[in-house]
PDBML (XML) file of the C-alpha atoms, coordinates in Angstrom:
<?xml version="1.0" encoding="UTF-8" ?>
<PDBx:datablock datablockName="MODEL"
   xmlns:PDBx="http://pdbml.pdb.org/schema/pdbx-v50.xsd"
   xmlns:xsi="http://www.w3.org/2001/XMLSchema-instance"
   xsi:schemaLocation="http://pdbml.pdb.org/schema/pdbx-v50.xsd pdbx-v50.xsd">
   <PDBx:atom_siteCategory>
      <PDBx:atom_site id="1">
         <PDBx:B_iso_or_equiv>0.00</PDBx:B_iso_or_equiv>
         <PDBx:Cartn_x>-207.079</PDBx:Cartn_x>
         <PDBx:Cartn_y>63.337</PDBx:Cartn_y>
         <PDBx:Cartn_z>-17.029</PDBx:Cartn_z>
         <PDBx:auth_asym_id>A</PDBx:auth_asym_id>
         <PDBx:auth_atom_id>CA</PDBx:auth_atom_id>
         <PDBx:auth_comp_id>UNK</PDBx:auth_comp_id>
         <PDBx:auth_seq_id>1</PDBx:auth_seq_id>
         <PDBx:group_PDB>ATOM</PDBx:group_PDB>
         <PDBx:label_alt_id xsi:nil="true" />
         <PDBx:label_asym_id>A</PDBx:label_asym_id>
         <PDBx:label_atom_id>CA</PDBx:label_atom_id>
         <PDBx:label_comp_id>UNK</PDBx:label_comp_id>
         <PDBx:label_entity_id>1</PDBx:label_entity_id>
         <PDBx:label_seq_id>1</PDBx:label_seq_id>
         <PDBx:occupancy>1.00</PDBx:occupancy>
         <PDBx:pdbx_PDB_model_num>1</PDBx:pdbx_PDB_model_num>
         <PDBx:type_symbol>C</PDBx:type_symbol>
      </PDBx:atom_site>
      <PDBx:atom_site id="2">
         <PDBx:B_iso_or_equiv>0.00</PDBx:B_iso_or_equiv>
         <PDBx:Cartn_x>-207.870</PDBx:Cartn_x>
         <PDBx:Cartn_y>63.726</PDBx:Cartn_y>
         <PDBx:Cartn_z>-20.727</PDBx:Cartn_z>
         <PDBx:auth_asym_id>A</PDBx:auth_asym_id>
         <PDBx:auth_atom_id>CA</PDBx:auth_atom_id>
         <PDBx:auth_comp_id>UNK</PDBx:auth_comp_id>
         <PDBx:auth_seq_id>2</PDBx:auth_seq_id>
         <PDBx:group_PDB>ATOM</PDBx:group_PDB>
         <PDBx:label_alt_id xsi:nil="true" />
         <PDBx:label_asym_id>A</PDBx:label_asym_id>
         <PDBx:label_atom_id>CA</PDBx:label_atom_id>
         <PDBx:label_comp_id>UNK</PDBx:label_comp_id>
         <PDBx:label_entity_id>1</PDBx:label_entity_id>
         <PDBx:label_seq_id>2</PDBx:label_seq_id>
         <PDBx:occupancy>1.00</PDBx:occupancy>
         <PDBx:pdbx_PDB_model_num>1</PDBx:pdbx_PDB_model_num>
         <PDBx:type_symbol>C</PDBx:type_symbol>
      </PDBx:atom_site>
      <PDBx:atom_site id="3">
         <PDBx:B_iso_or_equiv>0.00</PDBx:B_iso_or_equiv>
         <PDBx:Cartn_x>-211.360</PDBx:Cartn_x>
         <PDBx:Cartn_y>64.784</PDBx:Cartn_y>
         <PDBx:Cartn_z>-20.167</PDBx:Cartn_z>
         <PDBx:auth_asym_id>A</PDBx:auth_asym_id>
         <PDBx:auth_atom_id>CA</PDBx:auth_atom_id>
         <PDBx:auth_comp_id>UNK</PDBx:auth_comp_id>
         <PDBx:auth_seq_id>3</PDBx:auth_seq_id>
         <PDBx:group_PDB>ATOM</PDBx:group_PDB>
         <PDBx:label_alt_id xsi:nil="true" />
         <PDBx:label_asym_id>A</PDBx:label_asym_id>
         <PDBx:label_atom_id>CA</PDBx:label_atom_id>
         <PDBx:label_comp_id>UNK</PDBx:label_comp_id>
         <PDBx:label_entity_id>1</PDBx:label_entity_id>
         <PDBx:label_seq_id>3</PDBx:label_seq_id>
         <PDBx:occupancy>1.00</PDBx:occupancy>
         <PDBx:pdbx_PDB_model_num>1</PDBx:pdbx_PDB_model_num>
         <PDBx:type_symbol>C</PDBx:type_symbol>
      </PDBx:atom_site>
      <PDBx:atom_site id="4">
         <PDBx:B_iso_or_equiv>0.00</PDBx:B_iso_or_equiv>
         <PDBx:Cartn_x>-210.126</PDBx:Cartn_x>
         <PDBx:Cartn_y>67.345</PDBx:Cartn_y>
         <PDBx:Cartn_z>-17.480</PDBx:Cartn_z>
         <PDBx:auth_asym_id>A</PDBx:auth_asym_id>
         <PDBx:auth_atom_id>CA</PDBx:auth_atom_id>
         <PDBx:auth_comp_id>UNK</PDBx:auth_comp_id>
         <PDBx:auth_seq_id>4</PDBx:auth_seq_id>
         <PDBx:group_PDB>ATOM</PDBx:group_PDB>
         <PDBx:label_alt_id xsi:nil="true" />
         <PDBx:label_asym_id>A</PDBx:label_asym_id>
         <PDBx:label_atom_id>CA</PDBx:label_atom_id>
         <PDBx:label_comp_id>UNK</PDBx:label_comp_id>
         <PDBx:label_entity_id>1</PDBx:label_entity_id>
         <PDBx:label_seq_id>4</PDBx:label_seq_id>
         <PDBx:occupancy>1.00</PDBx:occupancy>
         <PDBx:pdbx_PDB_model_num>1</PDBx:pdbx_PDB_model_num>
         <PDBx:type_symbol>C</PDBx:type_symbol>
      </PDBx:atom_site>
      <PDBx:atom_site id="5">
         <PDBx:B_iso_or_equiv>0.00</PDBx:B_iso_or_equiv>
         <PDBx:Cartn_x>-207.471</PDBx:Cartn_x>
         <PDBx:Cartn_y>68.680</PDBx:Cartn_y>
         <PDBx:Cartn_z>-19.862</PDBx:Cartn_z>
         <PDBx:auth_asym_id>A</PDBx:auth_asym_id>
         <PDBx:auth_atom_id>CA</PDBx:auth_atom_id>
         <PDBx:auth_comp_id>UNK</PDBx:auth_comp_id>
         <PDBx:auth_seq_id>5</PDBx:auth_seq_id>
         <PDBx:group_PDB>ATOM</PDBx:group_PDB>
         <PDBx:label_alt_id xsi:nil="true" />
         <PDBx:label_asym_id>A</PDBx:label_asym_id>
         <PDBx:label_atom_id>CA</PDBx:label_atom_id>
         <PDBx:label_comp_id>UNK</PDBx:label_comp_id>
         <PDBx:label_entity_id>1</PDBx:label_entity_id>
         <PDBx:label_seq_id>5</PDBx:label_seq_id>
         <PDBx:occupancy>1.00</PDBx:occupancy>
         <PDBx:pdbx_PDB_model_num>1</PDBx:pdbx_PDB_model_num>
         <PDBx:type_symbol>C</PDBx:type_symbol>
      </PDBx:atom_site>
      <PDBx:atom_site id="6">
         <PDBx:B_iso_or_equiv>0.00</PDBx:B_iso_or_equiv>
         <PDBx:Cartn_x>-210.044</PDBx:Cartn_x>
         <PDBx:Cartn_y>68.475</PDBx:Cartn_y>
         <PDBx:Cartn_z>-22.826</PDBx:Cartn_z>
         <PDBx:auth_asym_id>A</PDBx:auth_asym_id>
         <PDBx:auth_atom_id>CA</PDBx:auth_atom_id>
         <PDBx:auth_comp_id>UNK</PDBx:auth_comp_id>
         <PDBx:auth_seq_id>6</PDBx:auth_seq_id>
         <PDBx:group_PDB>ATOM</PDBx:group_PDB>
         <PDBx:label_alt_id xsi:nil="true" />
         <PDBx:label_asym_id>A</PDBx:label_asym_id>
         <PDBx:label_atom_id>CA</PDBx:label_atom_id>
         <PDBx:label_comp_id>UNK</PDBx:label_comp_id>
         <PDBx:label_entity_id>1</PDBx:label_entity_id>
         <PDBx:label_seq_id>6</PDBx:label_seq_id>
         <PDBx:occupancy>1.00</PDBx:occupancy>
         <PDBx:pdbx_PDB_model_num>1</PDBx:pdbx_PDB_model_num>
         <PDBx:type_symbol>C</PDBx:type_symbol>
      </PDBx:atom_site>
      <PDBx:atom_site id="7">
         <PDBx:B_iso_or_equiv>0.00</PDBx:B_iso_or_equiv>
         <PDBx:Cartn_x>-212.248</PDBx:Cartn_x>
         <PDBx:Cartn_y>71.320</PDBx:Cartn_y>
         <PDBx:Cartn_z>-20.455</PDBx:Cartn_z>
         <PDBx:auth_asym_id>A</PDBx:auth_asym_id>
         <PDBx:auth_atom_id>CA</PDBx:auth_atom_id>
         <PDBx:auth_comp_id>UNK</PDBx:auth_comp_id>
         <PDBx:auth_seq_id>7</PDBx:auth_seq_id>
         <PDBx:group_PDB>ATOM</PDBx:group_PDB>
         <PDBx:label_alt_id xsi:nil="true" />
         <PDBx:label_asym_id>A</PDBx:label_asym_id>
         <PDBx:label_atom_id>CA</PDBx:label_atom_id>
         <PDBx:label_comp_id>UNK</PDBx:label_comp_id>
         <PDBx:label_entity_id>1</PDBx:label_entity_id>
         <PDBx:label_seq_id>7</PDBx:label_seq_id>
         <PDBx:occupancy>1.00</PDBx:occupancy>
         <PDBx:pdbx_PDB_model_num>1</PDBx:pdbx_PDB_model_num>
         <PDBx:type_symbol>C</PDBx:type_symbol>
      </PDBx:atom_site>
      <PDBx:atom_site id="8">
         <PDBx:B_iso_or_equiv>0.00</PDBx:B_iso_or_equiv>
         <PDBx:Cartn_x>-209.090</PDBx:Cartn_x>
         <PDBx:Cartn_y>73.287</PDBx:Cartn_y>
         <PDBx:Cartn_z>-19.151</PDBx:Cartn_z>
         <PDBx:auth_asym_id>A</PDBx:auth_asym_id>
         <PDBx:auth_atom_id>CA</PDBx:auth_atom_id>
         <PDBx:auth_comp_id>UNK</PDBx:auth_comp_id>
         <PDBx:auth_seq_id>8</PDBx:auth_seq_id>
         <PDBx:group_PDB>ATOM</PDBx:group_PDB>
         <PDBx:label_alt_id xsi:nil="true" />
         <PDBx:label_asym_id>A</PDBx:label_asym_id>
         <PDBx:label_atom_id>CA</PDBx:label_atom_id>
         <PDBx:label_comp_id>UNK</PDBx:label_comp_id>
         <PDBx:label_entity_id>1</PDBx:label_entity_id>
         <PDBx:label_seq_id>8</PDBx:label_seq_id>
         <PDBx:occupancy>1.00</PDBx:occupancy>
         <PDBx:pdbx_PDB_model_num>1</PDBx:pdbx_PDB_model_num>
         <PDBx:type_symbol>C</PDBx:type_symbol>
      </PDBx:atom_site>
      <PDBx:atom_site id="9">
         <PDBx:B_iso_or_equiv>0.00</PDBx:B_iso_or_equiv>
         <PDBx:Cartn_x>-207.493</PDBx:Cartn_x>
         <PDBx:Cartn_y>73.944</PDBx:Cartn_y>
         <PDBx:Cartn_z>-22.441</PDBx:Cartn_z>
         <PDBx:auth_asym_id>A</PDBx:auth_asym_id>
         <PDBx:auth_atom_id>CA</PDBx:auth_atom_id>
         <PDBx:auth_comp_id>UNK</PDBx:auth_comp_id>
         <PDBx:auth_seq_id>9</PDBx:auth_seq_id>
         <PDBx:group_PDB>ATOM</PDBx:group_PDB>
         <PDBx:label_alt_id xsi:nil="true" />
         <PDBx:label_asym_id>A</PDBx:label_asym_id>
         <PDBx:label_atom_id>CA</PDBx:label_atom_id>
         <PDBx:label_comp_id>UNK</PDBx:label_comp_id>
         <PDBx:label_entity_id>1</PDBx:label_entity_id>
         <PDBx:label_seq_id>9</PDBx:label_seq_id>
         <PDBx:occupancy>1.00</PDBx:occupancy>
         <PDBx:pdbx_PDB_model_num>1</PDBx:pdbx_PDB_model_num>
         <PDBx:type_symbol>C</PDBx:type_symbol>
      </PDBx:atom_site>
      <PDBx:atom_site id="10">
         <PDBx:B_iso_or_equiv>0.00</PDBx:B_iso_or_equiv>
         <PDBx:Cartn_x>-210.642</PDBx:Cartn_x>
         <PDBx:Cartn_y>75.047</PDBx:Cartn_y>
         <PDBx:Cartn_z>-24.239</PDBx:Cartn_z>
         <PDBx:auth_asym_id>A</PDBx:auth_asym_id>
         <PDBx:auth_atom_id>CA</PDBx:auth_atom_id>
         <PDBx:auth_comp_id>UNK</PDBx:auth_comp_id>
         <PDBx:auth_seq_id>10</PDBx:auth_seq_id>
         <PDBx:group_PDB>ATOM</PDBx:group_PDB>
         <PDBx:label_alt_id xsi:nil="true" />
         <PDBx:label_asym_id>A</PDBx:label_asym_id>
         <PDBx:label_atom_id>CA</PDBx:label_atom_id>
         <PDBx:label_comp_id>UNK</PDBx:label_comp_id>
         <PDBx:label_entity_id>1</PDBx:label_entity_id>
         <PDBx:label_seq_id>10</PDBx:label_seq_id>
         <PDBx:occupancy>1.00</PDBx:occupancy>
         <PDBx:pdbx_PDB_model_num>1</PDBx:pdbx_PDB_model_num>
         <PDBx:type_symbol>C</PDBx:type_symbol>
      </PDBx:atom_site>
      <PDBx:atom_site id="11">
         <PDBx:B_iso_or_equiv>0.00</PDBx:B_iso_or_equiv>
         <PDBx:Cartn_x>-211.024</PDBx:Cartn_x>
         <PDBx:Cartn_y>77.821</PDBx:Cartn_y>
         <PDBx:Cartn_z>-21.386</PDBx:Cartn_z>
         <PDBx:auth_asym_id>A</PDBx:auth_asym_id>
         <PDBx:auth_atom_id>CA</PDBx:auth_atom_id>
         <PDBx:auth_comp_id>UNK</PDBx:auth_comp_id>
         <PDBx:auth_seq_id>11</PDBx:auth_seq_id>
         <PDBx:group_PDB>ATOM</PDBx:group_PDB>
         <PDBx:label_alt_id xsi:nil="true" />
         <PDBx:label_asym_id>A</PDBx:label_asym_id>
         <PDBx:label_atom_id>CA</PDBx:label_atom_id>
         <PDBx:label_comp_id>UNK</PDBx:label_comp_id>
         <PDBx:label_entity_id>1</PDBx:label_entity_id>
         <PDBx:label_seq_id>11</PDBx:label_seq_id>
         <PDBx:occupancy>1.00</PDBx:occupancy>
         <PDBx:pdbx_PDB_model_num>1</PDBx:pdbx_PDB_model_num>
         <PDBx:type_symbol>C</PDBx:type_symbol>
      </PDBx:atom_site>
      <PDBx:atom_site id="12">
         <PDBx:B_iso_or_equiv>0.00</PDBx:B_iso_or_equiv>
         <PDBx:Cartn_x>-207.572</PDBx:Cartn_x>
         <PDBx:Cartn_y>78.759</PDBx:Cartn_y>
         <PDBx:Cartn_z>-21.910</PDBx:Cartn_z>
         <PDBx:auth_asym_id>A</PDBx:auth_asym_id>
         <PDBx:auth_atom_id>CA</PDBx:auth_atom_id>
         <PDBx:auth_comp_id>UNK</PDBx:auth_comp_id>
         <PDBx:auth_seq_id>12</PDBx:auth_seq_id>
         <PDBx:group_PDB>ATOM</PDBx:group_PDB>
         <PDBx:label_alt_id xsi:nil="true" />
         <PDBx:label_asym_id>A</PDBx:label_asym_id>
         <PDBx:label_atom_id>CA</PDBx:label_atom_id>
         <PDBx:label_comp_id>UNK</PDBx:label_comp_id>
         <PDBx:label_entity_id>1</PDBx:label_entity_id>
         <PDBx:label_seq_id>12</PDBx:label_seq_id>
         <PDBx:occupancy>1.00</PDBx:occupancy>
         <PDBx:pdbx_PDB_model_num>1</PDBx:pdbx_PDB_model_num>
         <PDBx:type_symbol>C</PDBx:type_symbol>
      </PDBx:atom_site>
      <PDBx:atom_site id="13">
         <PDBx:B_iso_or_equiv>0.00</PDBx:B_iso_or_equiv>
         <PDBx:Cartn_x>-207.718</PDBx:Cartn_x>
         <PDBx:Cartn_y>79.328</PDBx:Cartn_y>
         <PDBx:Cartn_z>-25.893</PDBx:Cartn_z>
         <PDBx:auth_asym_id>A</PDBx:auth_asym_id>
         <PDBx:auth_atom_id>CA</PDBx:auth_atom_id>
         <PDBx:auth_comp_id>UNK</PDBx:auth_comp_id>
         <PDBx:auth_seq_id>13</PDBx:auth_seq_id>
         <PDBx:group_PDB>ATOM</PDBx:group_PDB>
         <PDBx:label_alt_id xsi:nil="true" />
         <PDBx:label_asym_id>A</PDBx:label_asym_id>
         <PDBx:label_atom_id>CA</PDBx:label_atom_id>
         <PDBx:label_comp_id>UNK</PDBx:label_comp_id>
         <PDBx:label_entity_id>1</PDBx:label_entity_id>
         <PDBx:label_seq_id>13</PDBx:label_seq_id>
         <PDBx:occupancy>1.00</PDBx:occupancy>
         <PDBx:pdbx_PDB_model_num>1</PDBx:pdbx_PDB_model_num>
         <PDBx:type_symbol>C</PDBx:type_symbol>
      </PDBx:atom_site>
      <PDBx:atom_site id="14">
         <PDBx:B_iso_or_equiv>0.00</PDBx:B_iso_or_equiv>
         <PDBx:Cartn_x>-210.986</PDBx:Cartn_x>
         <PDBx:Cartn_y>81.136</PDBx:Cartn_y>
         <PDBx:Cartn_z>-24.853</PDBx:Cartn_z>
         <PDBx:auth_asym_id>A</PDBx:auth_asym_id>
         <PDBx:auth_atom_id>CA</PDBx:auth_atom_id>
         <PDBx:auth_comp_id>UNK</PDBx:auth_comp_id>
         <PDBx:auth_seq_id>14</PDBx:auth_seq_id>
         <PDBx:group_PDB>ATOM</PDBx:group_PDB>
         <PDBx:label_alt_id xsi:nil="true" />
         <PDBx:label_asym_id>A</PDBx:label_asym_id>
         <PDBx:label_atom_id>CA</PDBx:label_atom_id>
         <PDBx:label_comp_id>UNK</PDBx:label_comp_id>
         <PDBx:label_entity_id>1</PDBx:label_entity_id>
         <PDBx:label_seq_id>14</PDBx:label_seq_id>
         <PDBx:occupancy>1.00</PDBx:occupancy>
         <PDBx:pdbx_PDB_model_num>1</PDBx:pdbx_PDB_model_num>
         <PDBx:type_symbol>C</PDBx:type_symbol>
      </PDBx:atom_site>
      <PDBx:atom_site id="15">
         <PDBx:B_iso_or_equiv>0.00</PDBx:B_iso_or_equiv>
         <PDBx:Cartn_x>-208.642</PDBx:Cartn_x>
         <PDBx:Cartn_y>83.487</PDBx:Cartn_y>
         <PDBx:Cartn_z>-23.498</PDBx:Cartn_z>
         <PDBx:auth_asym_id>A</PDBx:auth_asym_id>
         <PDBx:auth_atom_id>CA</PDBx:auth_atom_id>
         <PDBx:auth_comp_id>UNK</PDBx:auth_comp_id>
         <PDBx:auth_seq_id>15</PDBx:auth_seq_id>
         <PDBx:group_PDB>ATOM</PDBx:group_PDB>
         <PDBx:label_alt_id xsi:nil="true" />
         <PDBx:label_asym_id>A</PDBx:label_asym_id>
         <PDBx:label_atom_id>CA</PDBx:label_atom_id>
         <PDBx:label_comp_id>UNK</PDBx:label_comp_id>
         <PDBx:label_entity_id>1</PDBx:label_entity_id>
         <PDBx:label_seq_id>15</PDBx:label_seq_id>
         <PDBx:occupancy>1.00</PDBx:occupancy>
         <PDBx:pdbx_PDB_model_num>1</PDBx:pdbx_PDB_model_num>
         <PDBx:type_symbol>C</PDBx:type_symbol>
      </PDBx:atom_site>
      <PDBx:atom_site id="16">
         <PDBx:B_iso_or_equiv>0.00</PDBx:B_iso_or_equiv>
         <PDBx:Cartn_x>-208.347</PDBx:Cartn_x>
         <PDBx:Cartn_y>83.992</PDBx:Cartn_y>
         <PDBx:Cartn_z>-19.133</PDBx:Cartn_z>
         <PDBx:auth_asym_id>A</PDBx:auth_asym_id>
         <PDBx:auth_atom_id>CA</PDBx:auth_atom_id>
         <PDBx:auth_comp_id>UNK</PDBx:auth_comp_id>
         <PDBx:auth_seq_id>16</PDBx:auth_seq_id>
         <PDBx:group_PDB>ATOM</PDBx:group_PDB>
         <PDBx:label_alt_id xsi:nil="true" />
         <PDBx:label_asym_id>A</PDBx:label_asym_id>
         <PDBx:label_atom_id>CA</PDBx:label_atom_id>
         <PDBx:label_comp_id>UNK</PDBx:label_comp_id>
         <PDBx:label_entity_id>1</PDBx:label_entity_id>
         <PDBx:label_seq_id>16</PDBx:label_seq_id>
         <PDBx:occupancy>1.00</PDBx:occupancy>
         <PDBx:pdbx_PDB_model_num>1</PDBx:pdbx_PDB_model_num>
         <PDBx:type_symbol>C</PDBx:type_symbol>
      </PDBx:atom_site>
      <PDBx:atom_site id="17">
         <PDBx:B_iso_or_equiv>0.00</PDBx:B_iso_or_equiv>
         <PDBx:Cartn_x>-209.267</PDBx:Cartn_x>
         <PDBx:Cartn_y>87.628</PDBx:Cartn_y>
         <PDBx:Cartn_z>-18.740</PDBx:Cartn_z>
         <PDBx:auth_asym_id>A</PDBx:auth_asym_id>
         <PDBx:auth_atom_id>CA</PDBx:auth_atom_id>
         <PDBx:auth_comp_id>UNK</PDBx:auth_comp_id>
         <PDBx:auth_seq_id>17</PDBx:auth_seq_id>
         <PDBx:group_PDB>ATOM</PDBx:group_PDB>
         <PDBx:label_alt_id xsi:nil="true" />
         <PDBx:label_asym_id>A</PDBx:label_asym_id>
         <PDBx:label_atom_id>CA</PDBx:label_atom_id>
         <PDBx:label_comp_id>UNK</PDBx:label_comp_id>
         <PDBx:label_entity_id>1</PDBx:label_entity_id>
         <PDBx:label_seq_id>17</PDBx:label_seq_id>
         <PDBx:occupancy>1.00</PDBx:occupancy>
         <PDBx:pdbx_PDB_model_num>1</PDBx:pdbx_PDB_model_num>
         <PDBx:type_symbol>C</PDBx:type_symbol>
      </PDBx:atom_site>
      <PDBx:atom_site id="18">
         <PDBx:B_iso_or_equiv>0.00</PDBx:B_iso_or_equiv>
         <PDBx:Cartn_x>-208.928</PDBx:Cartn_x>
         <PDBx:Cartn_y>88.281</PDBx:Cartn_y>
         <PDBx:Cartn_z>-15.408</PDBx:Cartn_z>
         <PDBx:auth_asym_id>A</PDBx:auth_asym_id>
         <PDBx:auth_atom_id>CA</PDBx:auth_atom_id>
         <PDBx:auth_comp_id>UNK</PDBx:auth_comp_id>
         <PDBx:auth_seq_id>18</PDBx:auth_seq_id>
         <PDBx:group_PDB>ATOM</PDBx:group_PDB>
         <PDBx:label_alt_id xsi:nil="true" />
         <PDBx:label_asym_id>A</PDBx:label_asym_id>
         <PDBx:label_atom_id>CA</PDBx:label_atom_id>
         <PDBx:label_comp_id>UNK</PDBx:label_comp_id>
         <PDBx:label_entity_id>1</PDBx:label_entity_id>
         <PDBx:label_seq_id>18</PDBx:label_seq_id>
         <PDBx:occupancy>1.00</PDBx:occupancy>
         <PDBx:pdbx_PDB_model_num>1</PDBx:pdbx_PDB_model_num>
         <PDBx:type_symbol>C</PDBx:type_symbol>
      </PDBx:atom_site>
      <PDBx:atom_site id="19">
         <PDBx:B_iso_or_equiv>0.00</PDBx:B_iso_or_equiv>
         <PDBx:Cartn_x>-205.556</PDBx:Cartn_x>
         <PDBx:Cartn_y>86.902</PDBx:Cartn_y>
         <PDBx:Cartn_z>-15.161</PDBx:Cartn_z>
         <PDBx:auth_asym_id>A</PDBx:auth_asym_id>
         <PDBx:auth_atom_id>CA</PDBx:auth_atom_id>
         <PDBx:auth_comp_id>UNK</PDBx:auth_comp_id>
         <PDBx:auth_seq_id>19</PDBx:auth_seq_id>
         <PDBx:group_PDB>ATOM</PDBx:group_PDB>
         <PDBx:label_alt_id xsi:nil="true" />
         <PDBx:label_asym_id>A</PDBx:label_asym_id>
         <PDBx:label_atom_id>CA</PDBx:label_atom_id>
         <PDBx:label_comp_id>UNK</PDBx:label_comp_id>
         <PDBx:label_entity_id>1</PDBx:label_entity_id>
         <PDBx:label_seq_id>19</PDBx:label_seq_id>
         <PDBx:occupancy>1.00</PDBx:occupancy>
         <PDBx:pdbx_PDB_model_num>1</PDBx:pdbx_PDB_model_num>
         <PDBx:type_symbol>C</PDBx:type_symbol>
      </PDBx:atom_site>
      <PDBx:atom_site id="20">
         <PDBx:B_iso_or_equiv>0.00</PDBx:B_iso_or_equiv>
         <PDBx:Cartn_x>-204.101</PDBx:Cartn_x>
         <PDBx:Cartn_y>88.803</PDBx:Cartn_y>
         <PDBx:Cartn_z>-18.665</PDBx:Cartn_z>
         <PDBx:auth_asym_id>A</PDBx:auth_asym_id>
         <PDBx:auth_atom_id>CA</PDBx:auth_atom_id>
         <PDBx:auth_comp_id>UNK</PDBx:auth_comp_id>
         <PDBx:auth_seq_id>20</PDBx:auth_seq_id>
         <PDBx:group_PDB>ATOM</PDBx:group_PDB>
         <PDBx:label_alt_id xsi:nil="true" />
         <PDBx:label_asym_id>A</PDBx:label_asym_id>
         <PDBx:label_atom_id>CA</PDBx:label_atom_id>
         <PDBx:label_comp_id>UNK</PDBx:label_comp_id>
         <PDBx:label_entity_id>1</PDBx:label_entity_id>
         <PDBx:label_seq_id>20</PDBx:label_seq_id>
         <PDBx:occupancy>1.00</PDBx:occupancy>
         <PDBx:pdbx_PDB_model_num>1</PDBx:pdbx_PDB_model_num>
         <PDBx:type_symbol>C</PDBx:type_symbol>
      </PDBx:atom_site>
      <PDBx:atom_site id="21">
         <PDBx:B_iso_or_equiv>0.00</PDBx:B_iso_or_equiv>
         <PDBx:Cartn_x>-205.689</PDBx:Cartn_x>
         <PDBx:Cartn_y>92.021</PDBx:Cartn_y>
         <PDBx:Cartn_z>-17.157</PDBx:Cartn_z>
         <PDBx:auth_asym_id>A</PDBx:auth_asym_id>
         <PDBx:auth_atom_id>CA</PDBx:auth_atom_id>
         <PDBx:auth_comp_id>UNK</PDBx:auth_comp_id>
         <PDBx:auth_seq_id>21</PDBx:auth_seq_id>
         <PDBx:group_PDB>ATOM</PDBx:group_PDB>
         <PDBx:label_alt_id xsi:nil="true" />
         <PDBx:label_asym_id>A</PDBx:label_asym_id>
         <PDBx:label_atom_id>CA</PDBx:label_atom_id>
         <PDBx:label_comp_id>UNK</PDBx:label_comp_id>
         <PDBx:label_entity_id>1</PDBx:label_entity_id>
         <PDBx:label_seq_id>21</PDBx:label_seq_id>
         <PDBx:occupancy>1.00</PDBx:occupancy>
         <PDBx:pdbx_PDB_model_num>1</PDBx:pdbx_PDB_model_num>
         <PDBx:type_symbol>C</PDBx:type_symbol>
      </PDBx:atom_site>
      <PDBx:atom_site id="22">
         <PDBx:B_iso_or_equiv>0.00</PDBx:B_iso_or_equiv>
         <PDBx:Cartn_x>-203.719</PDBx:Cartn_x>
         <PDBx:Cartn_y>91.766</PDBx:Cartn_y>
         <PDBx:Cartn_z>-14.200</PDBx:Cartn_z>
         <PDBx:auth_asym_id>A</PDBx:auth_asym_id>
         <PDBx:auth_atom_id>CA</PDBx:auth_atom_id>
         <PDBx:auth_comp_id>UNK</PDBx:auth_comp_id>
         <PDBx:auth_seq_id>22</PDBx:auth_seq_id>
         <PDBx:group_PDB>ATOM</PDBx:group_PDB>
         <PDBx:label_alt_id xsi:nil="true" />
         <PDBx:label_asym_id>A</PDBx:label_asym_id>
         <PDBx:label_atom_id>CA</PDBx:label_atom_id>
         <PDBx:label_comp_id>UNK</PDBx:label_comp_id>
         <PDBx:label_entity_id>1</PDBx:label_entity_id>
         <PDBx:label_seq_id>22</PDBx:label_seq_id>
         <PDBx:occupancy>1.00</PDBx:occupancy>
         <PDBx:pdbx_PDB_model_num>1</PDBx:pdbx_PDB_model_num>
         <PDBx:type_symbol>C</PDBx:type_symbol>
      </PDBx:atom_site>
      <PDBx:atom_site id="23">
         <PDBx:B_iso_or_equiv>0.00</PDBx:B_iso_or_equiv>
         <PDBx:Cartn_x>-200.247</PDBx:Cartn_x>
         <PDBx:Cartn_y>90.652</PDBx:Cartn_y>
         <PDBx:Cartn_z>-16.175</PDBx:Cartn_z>
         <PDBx:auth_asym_id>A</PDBx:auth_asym_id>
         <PDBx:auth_atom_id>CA</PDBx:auth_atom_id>
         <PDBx:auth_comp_id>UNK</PDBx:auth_comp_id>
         <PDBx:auth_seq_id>23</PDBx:auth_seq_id>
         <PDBx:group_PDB>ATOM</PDBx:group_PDB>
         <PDBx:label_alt_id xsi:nil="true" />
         <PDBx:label_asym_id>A</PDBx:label_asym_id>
         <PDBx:label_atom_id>CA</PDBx:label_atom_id>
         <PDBx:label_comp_id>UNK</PDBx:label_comp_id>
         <PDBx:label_entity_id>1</PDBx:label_entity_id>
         <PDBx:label_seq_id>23</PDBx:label_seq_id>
         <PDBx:occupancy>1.00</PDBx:occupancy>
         <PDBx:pdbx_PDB_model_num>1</PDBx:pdbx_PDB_model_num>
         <PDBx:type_symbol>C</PDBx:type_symbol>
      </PDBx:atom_site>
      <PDBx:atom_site id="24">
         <PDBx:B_iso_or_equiv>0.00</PDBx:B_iso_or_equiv>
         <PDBx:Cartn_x>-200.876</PDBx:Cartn_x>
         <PDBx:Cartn_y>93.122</PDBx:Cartn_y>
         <PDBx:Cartn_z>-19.174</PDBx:Cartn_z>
         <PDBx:auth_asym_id>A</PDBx:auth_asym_id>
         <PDBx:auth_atom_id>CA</PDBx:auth_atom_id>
         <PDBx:auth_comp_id>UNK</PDBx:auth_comp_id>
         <PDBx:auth_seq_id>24</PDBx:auth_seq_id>
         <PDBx:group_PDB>ATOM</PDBx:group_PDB>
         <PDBx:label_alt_id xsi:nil="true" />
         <PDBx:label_asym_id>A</PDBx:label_asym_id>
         <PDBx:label_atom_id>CA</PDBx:label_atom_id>
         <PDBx:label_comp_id>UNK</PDBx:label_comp_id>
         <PDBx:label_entity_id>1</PDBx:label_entity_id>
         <PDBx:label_seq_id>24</PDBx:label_seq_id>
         <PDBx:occupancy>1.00</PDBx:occupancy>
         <PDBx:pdbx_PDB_model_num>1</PDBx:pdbx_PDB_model_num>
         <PDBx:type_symbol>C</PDBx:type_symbol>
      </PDBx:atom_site>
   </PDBx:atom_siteCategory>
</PDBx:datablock>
């Protein structure tokens, strides 16, 4: 689970841009 978070949370500081386009 920590290894899984480790991966997810680096992508999400990397910033999601899709999903912040869409939201604004």
């Amino acid at each position: 689970v920590i290894t899984l978070t480790g991966i997810s949370v680096g992508s999400l500081l990397g910033g999601t841009v899709i999903i912040e386009t869409i939201f604004n």
